[in-house]
PDB file of N, CA and C in Angstrom:
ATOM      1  N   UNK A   1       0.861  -1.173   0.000  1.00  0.00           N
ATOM      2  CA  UNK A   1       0.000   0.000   0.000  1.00  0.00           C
ATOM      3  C   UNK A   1       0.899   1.225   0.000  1.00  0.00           C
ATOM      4  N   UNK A   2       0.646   2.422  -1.002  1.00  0.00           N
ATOM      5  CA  UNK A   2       1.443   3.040  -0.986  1.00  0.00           C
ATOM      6  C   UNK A   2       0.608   4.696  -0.970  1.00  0.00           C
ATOM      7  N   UNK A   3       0.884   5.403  -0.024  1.00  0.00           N
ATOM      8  CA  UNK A   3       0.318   6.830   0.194  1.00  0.00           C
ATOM      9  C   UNK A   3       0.507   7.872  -1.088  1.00  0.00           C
ATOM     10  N   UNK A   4      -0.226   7.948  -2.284  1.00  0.00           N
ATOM     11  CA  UNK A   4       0.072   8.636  -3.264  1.00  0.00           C
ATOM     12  C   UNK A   4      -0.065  10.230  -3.122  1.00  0.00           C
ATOM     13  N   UNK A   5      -1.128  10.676  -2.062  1.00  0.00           N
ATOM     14  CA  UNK A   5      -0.753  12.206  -1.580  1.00  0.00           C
ATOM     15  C   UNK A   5      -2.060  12.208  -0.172  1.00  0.00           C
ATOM     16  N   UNK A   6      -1.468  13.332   0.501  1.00  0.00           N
ATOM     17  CA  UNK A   6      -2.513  13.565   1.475  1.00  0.00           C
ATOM     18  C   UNK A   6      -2.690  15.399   1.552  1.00  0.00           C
ATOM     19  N   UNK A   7      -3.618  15.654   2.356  1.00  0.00           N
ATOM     20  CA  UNK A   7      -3.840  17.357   2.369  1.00  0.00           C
ATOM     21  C   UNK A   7      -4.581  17.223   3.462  1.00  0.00           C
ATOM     22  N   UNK A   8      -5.096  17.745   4.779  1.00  0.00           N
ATOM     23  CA  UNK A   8      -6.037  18.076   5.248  1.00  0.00           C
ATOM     24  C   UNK A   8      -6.976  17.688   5.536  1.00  0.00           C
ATOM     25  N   UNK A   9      -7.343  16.348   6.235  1.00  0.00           N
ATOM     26  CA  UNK A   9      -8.685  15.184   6.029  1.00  0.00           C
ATOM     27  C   UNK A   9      -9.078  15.131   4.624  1.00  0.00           C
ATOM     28  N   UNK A  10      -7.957  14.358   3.538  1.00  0.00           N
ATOM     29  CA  UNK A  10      -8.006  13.609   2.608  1.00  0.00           C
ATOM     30  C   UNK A  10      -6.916  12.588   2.260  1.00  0.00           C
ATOM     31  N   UNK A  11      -6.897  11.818   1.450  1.00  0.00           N
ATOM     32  CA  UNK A  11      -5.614  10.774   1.464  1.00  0.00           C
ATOM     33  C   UNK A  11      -6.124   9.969   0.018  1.00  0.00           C
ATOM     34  N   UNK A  12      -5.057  10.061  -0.401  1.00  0.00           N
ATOM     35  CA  UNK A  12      -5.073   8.803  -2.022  1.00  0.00           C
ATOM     36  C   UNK A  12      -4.368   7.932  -1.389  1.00  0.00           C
ATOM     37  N   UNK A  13      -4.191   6.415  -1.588  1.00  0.00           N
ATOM     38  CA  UNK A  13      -3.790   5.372  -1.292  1.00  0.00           C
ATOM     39  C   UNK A  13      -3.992   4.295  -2.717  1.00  0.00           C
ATOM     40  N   UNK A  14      -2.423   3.861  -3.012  1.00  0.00           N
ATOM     41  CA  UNK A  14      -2.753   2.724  -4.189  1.00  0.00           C
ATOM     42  C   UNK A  14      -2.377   1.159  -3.876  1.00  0.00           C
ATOM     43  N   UNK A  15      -2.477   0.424  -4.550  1.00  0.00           N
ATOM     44  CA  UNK A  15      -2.229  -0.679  -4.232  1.00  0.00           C
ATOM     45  C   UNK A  15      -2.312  -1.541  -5.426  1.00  0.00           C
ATOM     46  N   UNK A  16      -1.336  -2.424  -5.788  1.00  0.00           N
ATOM     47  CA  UNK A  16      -0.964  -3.154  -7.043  1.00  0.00           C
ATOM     48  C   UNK A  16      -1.747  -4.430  -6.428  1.00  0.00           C
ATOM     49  N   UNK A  17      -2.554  -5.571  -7.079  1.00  0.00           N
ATOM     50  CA  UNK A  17      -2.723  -6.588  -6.498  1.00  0.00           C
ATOM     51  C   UNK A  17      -1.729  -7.443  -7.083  1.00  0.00           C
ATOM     52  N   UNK A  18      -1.532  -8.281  -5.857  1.00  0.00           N
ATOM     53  CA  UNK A  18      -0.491  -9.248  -6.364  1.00  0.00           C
ATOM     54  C   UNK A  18      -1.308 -11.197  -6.239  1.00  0.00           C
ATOM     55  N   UNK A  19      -0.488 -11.860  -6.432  1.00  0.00           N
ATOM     56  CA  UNK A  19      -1.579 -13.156  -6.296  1.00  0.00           C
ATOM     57  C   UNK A  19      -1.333 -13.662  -5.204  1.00  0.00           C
ATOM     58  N   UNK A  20      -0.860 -13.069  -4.186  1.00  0.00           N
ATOM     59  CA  UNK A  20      -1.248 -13.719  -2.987  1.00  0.00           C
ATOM     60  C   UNK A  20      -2.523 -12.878  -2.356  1.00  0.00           C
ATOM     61  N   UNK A  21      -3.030 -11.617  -2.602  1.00  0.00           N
ATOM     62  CA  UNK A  21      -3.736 -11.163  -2.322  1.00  0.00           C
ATOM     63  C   UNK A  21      -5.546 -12.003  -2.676  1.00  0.00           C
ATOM     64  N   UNK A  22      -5.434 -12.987  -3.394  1.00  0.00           N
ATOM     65  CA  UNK A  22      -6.455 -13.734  -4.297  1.00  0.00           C
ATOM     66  C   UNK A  22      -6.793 -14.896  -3.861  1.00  0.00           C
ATOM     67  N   UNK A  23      -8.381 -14.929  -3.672  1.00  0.00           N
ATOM     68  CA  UNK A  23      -8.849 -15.800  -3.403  1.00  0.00           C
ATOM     69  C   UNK A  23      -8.577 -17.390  -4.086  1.00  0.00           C
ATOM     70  N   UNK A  24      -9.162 -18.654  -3.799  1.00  0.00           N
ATOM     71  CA  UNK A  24      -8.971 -19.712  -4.655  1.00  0.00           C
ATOM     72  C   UNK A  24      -9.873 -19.602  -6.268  1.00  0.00           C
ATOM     73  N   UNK A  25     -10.782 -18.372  -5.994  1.00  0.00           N
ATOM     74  CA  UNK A  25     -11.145 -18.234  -7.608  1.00  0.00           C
ATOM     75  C   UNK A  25     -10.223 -17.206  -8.279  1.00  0.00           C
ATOM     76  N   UNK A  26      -9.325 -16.834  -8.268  1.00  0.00           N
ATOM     77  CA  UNK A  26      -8.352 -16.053  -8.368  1.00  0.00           C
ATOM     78  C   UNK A  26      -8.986 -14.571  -8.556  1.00  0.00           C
ATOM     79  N   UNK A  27      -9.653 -13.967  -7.380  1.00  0.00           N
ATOM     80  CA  UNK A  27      -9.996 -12.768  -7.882  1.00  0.00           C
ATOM     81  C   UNK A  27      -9.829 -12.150  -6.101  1.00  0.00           C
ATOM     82  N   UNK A  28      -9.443 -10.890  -6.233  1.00  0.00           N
ATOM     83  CA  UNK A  28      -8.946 -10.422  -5.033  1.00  0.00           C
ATOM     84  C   UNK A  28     -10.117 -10.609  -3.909  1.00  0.00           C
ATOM     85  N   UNK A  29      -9.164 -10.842  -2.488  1.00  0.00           N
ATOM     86  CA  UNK A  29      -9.846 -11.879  -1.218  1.00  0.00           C
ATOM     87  C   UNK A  29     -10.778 -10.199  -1.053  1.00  0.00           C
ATOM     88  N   UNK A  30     -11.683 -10.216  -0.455  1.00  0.00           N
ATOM     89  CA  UNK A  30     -12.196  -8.964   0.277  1.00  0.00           C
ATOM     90  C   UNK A  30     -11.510  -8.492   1.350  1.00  0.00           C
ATOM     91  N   UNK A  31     -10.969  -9.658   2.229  1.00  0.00           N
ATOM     92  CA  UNK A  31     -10.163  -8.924   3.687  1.00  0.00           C
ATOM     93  C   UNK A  31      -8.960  -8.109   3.323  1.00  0.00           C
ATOM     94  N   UNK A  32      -8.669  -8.247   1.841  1.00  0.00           N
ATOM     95  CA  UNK A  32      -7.693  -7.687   1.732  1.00  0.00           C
ATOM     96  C   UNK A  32      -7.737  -6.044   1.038  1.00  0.00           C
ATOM     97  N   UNK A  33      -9.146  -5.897   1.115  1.00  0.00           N
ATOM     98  CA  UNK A  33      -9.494  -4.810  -0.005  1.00  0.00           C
ATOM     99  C   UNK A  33     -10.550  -4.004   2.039  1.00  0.00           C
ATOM    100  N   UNK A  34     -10.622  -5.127   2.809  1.00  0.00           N
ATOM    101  CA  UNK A  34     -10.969  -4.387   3.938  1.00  0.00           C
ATOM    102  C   UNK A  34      -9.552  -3.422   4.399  1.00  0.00           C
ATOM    103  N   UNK A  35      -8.817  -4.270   4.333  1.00  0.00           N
ATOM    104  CA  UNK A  35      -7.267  -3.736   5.496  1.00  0.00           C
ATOM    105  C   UNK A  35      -7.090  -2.351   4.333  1.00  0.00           C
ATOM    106  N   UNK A  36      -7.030  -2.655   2.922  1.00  0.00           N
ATOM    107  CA  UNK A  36      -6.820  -1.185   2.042  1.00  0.00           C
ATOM    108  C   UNK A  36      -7.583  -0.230   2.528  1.00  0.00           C
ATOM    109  N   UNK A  37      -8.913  -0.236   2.346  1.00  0.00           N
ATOM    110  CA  UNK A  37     -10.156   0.490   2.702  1.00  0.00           C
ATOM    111  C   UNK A  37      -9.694   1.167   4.089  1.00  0.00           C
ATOM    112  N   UNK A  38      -9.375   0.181   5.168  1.00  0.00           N
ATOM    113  CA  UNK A  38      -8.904   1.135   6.458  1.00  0.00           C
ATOM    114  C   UNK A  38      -7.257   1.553   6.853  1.00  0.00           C
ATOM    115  N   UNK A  39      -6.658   1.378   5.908  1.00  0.00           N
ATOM    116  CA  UNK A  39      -5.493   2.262   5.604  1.00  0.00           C
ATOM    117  C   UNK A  39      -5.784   3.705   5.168  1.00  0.00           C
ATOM    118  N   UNK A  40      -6.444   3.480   3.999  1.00  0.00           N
ATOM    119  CA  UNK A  40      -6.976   4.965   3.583  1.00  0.00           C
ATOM    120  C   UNK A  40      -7.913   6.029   4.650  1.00  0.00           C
ATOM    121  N   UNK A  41      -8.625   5.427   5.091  1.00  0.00           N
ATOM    122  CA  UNK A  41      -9.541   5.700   6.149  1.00  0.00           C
ATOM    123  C   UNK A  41      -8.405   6.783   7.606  1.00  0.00           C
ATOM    124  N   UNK A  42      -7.773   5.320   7.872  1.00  0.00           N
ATOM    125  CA  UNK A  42      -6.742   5.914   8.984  1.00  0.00           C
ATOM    126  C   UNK A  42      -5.753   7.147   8.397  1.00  0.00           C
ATOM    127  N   UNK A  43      -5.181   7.468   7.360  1.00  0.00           N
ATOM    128  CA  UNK A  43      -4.448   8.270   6.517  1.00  0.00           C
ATOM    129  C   UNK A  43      -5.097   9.081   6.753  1.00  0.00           C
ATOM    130  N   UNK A  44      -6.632   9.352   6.217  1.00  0.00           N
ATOM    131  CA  UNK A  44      -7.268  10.900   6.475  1.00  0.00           C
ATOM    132  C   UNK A  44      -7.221  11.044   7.983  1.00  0.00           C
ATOM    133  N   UNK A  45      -8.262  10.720   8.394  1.00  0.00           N
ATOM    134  CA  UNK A  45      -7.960  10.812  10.010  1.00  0.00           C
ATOM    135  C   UNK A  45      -7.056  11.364  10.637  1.00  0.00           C
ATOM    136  N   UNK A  46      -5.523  10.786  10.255  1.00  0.00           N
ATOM    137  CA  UNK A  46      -4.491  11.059  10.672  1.00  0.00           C
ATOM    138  C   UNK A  46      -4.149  12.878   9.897  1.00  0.00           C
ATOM    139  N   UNK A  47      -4.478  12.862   8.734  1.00  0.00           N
ATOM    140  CA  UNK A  47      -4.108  14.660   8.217  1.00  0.00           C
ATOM    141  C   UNK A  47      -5.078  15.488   9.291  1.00  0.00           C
ATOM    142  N   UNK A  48      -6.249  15.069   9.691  1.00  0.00           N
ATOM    143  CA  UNK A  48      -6.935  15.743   9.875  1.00  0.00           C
ATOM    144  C   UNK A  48      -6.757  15.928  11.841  1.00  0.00           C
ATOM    145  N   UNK A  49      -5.899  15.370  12.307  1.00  0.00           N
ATOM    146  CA  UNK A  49      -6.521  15.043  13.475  1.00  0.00           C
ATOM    147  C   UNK A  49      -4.867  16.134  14.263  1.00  0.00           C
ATOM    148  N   UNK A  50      -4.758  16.474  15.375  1.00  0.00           N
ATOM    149  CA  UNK A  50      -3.552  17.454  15.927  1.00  0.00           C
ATOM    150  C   UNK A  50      -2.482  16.435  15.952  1.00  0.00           C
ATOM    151  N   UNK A  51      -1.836  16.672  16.238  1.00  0.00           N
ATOM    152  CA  UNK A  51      -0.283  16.112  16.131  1.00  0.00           C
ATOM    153  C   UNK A  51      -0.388  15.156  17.794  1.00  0.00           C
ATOM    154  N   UNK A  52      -0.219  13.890  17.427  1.00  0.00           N
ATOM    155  CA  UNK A  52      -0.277  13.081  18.907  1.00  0.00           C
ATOM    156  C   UNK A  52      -1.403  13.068  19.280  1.00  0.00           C
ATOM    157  N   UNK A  53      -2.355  12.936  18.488  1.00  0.00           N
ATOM    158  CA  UNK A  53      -4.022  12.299  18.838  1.00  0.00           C
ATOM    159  C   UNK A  53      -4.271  11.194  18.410  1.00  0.00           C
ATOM    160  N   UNK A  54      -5.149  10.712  18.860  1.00  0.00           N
ATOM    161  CA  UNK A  54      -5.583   9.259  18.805  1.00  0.00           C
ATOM    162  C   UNK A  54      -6.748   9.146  17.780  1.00  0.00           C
ATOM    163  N   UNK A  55      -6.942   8.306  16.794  1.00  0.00           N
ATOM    164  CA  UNK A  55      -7.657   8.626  15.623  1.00  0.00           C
ATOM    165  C   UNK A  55      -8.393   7.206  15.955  1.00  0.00           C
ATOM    166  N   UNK A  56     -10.311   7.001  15.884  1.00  0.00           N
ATOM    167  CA  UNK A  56     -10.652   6.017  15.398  1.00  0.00           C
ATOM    168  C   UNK A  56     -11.882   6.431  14.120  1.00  0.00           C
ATOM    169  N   UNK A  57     -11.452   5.991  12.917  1.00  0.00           N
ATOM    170  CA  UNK A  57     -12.296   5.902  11.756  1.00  0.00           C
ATOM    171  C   UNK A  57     -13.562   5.034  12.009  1.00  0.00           C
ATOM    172  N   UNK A  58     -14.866   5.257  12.353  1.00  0.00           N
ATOM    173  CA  UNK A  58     -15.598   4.617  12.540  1.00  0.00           C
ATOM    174  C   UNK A  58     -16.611   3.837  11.338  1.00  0.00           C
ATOM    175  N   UNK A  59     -16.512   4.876  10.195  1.00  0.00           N
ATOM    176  CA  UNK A  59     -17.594   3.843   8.802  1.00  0.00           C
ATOM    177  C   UNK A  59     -16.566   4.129   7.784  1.00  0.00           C
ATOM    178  N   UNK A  60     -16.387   2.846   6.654  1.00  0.00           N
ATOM    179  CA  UNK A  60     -15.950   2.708   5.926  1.00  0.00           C
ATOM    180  C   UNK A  60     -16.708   2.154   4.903  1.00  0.00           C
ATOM    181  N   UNK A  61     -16.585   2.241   3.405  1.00  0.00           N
ATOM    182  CA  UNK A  61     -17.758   1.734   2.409  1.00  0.00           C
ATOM    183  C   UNK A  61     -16.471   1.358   1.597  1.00  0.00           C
ATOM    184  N   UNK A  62     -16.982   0.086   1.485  1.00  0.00           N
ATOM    185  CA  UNK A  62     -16.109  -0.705  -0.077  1.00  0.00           C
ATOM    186  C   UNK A  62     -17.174  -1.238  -0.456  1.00  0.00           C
ATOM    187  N   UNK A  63     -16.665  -1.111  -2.012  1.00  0.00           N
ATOM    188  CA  UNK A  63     -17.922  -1.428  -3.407  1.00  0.00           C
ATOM    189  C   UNK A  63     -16.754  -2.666  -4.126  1.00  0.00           C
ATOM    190  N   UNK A  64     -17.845  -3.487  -4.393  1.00  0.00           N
ATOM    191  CA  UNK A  64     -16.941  -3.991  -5.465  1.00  0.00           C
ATOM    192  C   UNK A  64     -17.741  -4.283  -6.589  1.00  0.00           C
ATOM    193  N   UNK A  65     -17.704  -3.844  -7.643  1.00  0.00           N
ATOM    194  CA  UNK A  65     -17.702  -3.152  -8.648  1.00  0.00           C
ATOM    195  C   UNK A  65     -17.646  -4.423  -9.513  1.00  0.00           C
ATOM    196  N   UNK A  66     -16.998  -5.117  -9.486  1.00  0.00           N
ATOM    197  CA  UNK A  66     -16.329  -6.490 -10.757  1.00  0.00           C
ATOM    198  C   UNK A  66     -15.075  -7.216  -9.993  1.00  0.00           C
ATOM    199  N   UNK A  67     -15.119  -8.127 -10.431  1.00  0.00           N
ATOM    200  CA  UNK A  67     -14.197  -8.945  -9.885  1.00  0.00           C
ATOM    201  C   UNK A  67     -12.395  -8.517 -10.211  1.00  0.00           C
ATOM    202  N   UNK A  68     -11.955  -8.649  -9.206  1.00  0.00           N
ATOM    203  CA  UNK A  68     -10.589  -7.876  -9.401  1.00  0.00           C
ATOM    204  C   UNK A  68      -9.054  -9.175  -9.476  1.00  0.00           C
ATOM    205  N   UNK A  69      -8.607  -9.238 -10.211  1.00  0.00           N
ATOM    206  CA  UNK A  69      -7.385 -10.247 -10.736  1.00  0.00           C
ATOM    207  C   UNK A  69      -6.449  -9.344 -10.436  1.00  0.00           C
ATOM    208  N   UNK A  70      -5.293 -10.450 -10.566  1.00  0.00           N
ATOM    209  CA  UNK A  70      -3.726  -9.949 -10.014  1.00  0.00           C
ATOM    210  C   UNK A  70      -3.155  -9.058 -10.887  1.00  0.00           C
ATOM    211  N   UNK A  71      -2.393  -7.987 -10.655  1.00  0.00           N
ATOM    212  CA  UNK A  71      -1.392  -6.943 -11.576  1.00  0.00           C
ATOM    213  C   UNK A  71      -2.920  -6.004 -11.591  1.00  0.00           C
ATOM    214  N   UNK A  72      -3.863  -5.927 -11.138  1.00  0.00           N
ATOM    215  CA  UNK A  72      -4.425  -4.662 -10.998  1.00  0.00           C
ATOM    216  C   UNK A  72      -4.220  -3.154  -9.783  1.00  0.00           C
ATOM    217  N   UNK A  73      -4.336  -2.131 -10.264  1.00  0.00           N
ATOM    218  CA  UNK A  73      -3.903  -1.176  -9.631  1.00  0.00           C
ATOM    219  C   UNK A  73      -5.270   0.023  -8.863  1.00  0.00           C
ATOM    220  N   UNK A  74      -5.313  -0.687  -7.718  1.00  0.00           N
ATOM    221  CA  UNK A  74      -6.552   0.021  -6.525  1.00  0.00           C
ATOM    222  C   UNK A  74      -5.826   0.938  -6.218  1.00  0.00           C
ATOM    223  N   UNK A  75      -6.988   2.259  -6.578  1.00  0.00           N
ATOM    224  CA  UNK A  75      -6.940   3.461  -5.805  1.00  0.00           C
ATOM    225  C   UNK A  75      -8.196   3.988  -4.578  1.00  0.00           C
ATOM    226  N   UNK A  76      -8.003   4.422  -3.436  1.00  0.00           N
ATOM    227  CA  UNK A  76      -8.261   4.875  -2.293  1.00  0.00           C
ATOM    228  C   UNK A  76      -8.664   5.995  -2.304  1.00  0.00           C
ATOM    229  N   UNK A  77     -10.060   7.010  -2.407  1.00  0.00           N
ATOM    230  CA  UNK A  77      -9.672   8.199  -1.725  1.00  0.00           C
ATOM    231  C   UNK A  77     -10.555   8.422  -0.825  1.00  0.00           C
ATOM    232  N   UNK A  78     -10.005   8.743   0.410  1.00  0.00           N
ATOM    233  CA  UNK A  78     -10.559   8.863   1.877  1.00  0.00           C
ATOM    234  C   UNK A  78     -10.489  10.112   2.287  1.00  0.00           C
ATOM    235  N   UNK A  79     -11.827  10.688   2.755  1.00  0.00           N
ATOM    236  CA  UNK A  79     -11.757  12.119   2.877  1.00  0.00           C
ATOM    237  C   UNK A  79     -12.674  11.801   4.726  1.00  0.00           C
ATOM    238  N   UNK A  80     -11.960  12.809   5.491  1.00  0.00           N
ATOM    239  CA  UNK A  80     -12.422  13.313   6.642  1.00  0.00           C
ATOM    240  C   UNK A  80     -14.220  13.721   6.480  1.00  0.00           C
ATOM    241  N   UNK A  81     -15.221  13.160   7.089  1.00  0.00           N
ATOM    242  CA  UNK A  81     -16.585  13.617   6.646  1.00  0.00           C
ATOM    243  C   UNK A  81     -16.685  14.745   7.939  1.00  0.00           C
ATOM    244  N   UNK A  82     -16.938  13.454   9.319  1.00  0.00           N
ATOM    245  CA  UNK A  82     -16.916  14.971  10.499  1.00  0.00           C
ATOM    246  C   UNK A  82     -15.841  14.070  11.768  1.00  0.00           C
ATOM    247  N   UNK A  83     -15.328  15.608  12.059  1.00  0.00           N
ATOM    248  CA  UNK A  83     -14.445  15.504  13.422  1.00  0.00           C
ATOM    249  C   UNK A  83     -14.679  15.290  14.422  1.00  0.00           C
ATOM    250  N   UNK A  84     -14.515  14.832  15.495  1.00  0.00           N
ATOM    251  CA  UNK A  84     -14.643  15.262  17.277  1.00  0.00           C
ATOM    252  C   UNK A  84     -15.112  13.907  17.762  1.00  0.00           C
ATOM    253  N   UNK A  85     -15.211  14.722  18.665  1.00  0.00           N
ATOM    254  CA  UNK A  85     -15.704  13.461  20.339  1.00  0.00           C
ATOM    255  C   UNK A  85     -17.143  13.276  19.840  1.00  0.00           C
ATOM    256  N   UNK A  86     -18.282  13.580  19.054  1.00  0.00           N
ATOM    257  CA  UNK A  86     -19.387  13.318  18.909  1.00  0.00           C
ATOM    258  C   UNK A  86     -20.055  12.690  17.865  1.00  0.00           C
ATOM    259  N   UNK A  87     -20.580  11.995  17.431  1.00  0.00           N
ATOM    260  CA  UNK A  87     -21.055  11.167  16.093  1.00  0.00           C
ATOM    261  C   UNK A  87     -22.485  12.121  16.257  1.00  0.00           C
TER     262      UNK A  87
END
């Protein structure tokens, strides 16, 4: 997983699939498109949050769209919705 830019409660995140990432039908596992999903997630959080705070991302949405095979290239973008101690 690789941080392609961040700004301010936002974050791009990419990720090449490789074939260990792939299920036995060879199409990428979901847990592995979960742990992406909350990389990106934690990345914003983290732009957005003071220096030495404790960040928990509470909702995350992954779509899957079509079935995803190895040597494909996932992009992430995770944006800050709302801040603070209150939901």
């Amino acid at each position: 997983i690789e941080v392609v830019s961040t700004r301010v409660g936002d974050a791009i995140l990419r990720m090449e699939t490789q074939g260990w990432h792939l299920s036995a039908s060879s199409n990428l596992y979901g847990g592995t498109l979960g742990v992406f999903a909350q990389a990106a997630a934690d990345a914003a959080a983290a732009t957005a949050a003071p220096t030495g705070a404790k960040v928990r991302p509470l909702d995350i949405k992954v779509q899957y769209p079509r079935p995803i095979g190895p040597g494909h290239v996932l992009t992430a973008d995770a944006r800050v919705v709302h801040a603070g101690r209150r939901i």
